[in-house]
C-alpha atoms as a PDB file:
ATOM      1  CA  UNK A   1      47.810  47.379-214.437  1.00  0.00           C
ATOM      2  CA  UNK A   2      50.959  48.106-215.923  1.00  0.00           C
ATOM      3  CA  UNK A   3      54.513  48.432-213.887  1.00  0.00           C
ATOM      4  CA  UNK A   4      55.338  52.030-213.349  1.00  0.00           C
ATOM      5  CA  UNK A   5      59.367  52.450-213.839  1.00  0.00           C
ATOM      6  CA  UNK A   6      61.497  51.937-210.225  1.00  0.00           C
ATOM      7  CA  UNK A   7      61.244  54.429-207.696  1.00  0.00           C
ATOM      8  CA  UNK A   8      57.349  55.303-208.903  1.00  0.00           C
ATOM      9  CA  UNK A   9      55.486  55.260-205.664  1.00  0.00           C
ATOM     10  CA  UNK A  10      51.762  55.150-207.672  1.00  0.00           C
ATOM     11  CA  UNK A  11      52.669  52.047-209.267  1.00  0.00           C
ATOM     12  CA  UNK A  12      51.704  49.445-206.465  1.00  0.00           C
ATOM     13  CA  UNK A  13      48.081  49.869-204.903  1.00  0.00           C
ATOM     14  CA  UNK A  14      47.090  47.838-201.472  1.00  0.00           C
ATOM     15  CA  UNK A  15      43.542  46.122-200.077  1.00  0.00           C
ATOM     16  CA  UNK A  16      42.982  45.535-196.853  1.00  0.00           C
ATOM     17  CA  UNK A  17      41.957  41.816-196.599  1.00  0.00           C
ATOM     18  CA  UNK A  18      40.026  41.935-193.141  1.00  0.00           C
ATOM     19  CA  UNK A  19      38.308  38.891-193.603  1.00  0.00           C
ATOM     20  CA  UNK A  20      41.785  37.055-193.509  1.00  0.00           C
ATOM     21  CA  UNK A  21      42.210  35.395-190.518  1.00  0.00           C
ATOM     22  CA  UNK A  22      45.093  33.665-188.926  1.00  0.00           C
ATOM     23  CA  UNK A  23      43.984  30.937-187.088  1.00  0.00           C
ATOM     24  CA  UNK A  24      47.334  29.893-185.460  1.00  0.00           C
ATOM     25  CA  UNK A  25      46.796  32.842-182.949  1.00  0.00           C
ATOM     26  CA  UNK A  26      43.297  32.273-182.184  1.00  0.00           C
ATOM     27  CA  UNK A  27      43.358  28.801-180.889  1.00  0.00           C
ATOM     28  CA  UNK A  28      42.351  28.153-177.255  1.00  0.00           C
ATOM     29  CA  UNK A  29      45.815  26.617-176.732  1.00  0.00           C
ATOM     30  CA  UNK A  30      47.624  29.336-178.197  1.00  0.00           C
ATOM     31  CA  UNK A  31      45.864  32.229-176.440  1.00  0.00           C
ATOM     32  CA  UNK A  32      46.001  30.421-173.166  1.00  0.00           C
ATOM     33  CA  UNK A  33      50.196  30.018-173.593  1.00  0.00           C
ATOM     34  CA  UNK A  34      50.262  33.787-175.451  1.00  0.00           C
ATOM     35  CA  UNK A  35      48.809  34.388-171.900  1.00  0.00           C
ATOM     36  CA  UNK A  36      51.361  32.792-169.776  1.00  0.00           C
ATOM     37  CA  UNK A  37      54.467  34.024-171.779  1.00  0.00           C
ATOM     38  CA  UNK A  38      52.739  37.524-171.336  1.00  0.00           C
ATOM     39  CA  UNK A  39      52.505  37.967-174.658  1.00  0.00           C
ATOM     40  CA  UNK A  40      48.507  37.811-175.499  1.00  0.00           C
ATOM     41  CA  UNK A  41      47.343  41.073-177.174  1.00  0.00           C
ATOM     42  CA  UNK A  42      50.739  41.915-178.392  1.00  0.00           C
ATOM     43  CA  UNK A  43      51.083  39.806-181.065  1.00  0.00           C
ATOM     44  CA  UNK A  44      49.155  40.362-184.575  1.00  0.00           C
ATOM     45  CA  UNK A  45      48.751  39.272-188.103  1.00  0.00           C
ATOM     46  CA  UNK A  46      46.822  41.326-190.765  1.00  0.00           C
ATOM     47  CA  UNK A  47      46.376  40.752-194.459  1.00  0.00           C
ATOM     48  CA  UNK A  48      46.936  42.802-197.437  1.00  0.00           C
ATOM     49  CA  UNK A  49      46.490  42.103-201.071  1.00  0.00           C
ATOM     50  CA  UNK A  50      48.163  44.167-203.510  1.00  0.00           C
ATOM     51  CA  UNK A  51      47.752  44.367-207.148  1.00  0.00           C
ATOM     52  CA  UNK A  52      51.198  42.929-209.021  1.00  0.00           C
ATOM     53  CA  UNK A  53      53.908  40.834-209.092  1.00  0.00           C
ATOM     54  CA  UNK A  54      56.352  41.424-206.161  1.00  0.00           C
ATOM     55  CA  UNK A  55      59.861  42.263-207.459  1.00  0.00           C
ATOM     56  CA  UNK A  56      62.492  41.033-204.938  1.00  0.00           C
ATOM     57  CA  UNK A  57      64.729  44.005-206.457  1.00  0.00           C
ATOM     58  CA  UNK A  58      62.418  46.953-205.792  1.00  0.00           C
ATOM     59  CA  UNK A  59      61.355  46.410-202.055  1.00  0.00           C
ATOM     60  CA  UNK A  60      62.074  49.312-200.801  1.00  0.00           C
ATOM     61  CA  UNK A  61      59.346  50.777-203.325  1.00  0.00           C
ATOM     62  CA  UNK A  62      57.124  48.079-201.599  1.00  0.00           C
ATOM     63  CA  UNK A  63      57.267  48.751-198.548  1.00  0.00           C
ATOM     64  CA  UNK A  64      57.051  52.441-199.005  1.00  0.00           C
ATOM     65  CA  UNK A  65      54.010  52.197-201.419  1.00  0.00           C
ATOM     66  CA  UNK A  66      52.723  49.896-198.378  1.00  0.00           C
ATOM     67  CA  UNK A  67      52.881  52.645-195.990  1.00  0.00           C
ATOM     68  CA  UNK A  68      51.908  55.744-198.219  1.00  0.00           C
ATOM     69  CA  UNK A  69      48.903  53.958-199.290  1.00  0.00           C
ATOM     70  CA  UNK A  70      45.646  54.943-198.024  1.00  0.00           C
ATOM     71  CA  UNK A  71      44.042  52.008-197.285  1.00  0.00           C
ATOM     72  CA  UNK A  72      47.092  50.964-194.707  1.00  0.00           C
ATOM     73  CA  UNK A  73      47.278  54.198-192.680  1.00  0.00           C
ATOM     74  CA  UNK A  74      43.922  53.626-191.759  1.00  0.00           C
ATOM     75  CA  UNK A  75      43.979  50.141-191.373  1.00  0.00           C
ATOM     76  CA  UNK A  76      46.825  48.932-189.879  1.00  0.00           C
ATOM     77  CA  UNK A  77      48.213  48.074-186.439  1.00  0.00           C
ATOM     78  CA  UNK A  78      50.681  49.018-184.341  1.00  0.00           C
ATOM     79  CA  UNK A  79      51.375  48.492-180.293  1.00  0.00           C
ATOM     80  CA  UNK A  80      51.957  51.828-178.807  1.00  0.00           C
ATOM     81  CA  UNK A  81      54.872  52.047-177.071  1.00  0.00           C
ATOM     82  CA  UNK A  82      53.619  54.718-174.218  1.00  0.00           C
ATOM     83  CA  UNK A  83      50.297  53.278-174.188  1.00  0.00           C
ATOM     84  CA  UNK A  84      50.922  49.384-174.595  1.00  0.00           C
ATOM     85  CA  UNK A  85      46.999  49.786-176.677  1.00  0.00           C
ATOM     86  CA  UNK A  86      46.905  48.757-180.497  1.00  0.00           C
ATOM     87  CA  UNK A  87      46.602  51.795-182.782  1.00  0.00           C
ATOM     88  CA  UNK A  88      46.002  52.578-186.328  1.00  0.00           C
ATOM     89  CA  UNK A  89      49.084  53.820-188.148  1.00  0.00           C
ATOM     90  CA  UNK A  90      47.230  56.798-189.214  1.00  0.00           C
ATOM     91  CA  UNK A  91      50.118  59.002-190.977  1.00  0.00           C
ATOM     92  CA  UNK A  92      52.483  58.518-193.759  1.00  0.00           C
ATOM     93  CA  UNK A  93      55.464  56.915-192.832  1.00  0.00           C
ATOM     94  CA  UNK A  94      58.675  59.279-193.861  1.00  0.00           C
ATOM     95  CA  UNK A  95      61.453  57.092-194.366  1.00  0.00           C
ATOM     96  CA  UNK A  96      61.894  53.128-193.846  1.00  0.00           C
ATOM     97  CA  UNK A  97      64.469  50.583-193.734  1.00  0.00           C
ATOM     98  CA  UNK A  98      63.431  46.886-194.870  1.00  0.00           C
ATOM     99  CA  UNK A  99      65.964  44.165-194.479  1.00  0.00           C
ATOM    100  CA  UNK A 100      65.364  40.565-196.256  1.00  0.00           C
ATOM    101  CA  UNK A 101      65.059  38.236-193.274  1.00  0.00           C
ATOM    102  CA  UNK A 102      66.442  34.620-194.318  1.00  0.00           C
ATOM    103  CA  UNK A 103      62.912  31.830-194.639  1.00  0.00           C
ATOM    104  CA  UNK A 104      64.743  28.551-195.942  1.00  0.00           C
ATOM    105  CA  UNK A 105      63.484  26.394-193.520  1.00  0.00           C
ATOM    106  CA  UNK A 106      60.659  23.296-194.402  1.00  0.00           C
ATOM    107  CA  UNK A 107      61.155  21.537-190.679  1.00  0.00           C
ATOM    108  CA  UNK A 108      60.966  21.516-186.840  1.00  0.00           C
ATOM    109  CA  UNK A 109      64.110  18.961-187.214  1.00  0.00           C
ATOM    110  CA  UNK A 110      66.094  22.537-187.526  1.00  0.00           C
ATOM    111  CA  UNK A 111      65.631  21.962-183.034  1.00  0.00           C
ATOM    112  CA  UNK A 112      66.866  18.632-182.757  1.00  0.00           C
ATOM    113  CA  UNK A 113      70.561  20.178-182.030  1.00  0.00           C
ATOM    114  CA  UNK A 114      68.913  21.399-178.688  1.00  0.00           C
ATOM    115  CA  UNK A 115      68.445  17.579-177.991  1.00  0.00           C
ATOM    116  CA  UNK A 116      71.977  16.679-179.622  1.00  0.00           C
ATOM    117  CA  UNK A 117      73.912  18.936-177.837  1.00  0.00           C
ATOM    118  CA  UNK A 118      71.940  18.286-174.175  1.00  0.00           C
ATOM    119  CA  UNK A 119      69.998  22.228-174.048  1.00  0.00           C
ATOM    120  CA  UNK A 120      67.188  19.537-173.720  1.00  0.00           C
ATOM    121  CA  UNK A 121      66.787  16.812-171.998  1.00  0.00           C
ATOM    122  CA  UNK A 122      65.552  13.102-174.288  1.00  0.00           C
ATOM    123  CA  UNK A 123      62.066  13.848-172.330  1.00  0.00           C
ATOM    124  CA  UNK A 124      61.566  16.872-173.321  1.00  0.00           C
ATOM    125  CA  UNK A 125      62.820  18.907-170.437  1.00  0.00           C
ATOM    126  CA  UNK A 126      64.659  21.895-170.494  1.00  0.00           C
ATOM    127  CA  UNK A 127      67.885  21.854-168.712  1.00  0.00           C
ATOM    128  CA  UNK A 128      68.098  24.376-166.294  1.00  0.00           C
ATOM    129  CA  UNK A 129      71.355  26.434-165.128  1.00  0.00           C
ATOM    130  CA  UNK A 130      72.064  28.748-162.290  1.00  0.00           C
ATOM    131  CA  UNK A 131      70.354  32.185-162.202  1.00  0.00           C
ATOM    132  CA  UNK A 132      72.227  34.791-164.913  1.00  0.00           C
ATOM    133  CA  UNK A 133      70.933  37.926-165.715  1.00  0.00           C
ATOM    134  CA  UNK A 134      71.430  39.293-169.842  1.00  0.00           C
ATOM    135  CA  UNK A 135      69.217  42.592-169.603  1.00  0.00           C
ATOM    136  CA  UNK A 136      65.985  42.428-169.181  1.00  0.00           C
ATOM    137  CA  UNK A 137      66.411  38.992-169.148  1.00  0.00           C
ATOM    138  CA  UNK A 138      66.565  36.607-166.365  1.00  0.00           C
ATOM    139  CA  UNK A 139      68.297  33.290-167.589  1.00  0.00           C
ATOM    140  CA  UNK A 140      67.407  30.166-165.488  1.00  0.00           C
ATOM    141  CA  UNK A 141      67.914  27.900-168.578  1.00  0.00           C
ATOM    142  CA  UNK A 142      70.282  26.329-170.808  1.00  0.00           C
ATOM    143  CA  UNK A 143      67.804  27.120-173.821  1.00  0.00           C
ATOM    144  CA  UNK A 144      67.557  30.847-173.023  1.00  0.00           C
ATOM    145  CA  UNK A 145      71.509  30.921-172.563  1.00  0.00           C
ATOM    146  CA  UNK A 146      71.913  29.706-176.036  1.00  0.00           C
ATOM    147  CA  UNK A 147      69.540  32.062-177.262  1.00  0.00           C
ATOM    148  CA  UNK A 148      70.863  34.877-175.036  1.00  0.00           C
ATOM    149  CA  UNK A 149      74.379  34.468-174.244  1.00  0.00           C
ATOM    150  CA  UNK A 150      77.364  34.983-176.974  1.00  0.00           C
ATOM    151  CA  UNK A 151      80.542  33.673-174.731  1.00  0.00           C
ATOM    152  CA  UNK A 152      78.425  30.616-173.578  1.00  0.00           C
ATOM    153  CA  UNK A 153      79.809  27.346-173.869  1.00  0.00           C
ATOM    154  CA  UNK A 154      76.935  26.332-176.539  1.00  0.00           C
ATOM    155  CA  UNK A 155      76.075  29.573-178.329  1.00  0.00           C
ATOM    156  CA  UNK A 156      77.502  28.144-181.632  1.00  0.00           C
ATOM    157  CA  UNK A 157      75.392  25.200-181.870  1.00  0.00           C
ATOM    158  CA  UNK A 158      73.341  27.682-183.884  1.00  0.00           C
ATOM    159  CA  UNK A 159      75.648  29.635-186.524  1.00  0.00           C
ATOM    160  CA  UNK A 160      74.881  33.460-187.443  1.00  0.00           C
ATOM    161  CA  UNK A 161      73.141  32.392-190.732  1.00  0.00           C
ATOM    162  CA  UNK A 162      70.887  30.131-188.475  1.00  0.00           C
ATOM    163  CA  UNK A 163      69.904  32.704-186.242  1.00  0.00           C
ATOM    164  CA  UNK A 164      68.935  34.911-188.711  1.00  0.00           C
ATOM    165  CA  UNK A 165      66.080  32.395-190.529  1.00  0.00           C
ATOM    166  CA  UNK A 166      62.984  33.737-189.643  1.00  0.00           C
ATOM    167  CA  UNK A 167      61.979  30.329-188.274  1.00  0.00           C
ATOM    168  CA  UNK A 168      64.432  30.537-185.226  1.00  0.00           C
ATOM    169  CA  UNK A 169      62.940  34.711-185.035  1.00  0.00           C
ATOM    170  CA  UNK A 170      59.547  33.936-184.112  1.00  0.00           C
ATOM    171  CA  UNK A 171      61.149  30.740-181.733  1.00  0.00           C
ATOM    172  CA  UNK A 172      63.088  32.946-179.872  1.00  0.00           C
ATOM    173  CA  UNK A 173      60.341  35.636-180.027  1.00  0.00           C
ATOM    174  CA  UNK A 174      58.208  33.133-178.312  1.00  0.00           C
ATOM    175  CA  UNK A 175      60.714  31.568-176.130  1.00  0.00           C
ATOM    176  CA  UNK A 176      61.594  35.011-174.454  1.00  0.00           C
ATOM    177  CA  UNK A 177      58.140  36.340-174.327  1.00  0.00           C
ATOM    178  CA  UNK A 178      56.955  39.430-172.528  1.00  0.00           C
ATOM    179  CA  UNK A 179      58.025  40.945-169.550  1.00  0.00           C
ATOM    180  CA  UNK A 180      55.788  38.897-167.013  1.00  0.00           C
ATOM    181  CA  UNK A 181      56.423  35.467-168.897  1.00  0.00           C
ATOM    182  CA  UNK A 182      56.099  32.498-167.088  1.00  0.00           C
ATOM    183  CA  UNK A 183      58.872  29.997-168.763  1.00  0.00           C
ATOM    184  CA  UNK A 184      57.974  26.538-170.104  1.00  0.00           C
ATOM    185  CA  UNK A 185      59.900  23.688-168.015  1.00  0.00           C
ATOM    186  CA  UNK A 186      59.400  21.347-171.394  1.00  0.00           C
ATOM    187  CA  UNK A 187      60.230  22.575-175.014  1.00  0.00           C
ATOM    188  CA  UNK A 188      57.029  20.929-176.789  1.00  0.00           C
ATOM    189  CA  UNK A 189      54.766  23.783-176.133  1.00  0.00           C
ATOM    190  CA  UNK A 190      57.641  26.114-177.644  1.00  0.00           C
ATOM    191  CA  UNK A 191      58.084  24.504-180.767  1.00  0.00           C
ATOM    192  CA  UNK A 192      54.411  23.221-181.324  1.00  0.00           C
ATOM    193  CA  UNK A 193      53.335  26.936-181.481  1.00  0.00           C
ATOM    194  CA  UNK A 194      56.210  28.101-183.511  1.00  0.00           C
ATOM    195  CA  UNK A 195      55.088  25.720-186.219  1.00  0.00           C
ATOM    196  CA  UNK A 196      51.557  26.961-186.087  1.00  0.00           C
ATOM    197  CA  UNK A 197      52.522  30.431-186.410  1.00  0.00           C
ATOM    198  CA  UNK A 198      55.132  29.864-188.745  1.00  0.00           C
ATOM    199  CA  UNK A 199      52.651  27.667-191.202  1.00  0.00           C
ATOM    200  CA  UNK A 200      49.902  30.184-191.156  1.00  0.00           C
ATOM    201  CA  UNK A 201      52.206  32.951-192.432  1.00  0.00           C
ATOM    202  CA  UNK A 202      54.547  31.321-194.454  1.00  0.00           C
ATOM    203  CA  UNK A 203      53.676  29.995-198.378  1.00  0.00           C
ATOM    204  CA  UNK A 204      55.339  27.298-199.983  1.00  0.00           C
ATOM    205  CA  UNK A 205      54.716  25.304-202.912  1.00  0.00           C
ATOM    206  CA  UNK A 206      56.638  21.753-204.626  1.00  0.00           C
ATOM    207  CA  UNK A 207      58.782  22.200-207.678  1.00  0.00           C
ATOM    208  CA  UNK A 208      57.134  20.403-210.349  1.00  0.00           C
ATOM    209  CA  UNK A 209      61.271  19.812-211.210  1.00  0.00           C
ATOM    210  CA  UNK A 210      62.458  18.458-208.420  1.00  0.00           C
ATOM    211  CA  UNK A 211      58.920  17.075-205.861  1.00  0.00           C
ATOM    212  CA  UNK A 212      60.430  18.768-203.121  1.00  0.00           C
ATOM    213  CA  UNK A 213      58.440  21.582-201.240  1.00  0.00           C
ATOM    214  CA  UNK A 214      60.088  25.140-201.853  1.00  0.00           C
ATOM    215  CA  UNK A 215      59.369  28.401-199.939  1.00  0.00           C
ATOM    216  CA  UNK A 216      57.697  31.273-201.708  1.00  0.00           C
ATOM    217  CA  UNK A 217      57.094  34.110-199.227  1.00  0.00           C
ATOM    218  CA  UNK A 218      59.866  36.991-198.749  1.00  0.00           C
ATOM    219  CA  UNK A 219      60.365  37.848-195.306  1.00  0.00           C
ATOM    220  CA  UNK A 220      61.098  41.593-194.386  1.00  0.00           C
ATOM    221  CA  UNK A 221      62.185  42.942-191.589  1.00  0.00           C
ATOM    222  CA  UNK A 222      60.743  47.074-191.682  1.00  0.00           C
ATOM    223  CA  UNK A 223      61.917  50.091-189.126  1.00  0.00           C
ATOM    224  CA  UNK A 224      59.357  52.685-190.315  1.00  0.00           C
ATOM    225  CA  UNK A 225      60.137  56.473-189.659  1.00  0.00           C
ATOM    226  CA  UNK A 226      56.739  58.309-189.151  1.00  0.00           C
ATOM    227  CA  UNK A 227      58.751  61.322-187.669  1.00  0.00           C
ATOM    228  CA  UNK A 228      61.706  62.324-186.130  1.00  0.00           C
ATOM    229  CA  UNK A 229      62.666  59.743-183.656  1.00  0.00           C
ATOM    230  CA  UNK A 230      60.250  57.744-183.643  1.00  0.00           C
ATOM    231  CA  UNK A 231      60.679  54.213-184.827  1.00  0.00           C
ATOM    232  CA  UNK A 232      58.554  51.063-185.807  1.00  0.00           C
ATOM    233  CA  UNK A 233      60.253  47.691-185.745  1.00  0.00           C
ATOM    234  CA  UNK A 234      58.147  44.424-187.130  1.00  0.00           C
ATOM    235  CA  UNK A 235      58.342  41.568-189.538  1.00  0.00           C
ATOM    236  CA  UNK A 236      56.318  41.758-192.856  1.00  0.00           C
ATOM    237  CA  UNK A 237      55.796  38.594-195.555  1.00  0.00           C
END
């Protein structure tokens, strides 16, 4: 099918792919820690297909094609806010904003700093602090101050570009969980399921140039406007 000229709505058409699965979050030892960070049945992962080339240039056609089309209001997800259940979109979406989230990174060794710079300890234990509060969260950690804080003594040790990869996202996602988490004492369990997650959604592929393994997914982050004041915030690759 041919490329309709930018701004053409009609010219991308979406599948829903329900016999994708994503195996990272179905594991027995991710559901039981999704469980204990109070985040299990809040977290999902669907699958689309869609029928050209992605254009880095003309996302915001994407993403709005995404959302007008009618095999996604149907289909997809979306945590109620007032109900805390998993509903279908079920409208077009009026107005979005997508912003390209940074997805450089090839390895875990982007944590070793949290070992350099003692967050954690050489066994694997997180150092803990004394009791903060940085709304709604309680800090009891070194790893959730750095995560957290801005004006603490090792915020820096990751810069604004780092925070913004969507590797150190879905860390920090996990790290901070939901509102009855139940915090790790070691870091393993952390960083072992943000490499799951982050391998089942992520593509990547080696440069028959260079031999060295190269990231192909583009990583959105989408508010969606289905009506007046009412807003949708999730990642999309």
């Amino acid at each position: 099918m041919a490329a309709g000229e930018p701004g053409d709505l009609d010219c991308y058409y979406f599948r829903f792919l329900p016999q994708k699965t994503f195996q990272s979050l179905s594991t027995r030892e991710t559901t039981s820690r999704l469980r204990q960070w109070s985040m299990l049945g809040r977290i999902q992962a669907q699958a689309f297909g869609f029928d050209q080339k992605f254009q880095a240039y003309r996302k915001d056609d994407f993403v709005m094609a995404f959302f007008k089309d009618p095999n996604v209001i149907p289909n997809l997800k979306l945590l109620s806010d007032s109900s805390g259940q998993w509903i279908t979109l079920g409208t077009e979406v009026k107005k979005i904003e997508a912003i390209n989230v940074p997805c450089t990174q090839i390895s875990m060794s982007f944590f070793n700093r949290l070992y350099d710079e003692n967050i954690v300890r050489e066994s694997g234990h997180i150092v803990k602090c004394l009791d903060s509060f940085c709304d709604p969260f309680l800090i009891s950690d070194e790893l959730r101050k750095v995560l957290l804080v801005e004006d603490s003594e090792k915020y820096e040790v990751f810069s604004q570009p780092d925070r913004e990869e969507f590797l150190f996202c879905l860390f920090k996602h996990l790290c901070l969980g939901g509102a009855l988490c139940q915090y790790e004492d070691v870091l393993n369990p952390y960083l072992e399921t943000t490499k799951l997650i982050y391998k089942d959604l992520v593509s990547v592929r080696k440069n028959p140039q260079t031999k060295k393994i190269q990231i192909t997914s583009s990583i959105f982050k989408v508010t969606a406007y289905v009506s007046v004041g009412f807003v949708r915030n999730d990642y999309w690759t």
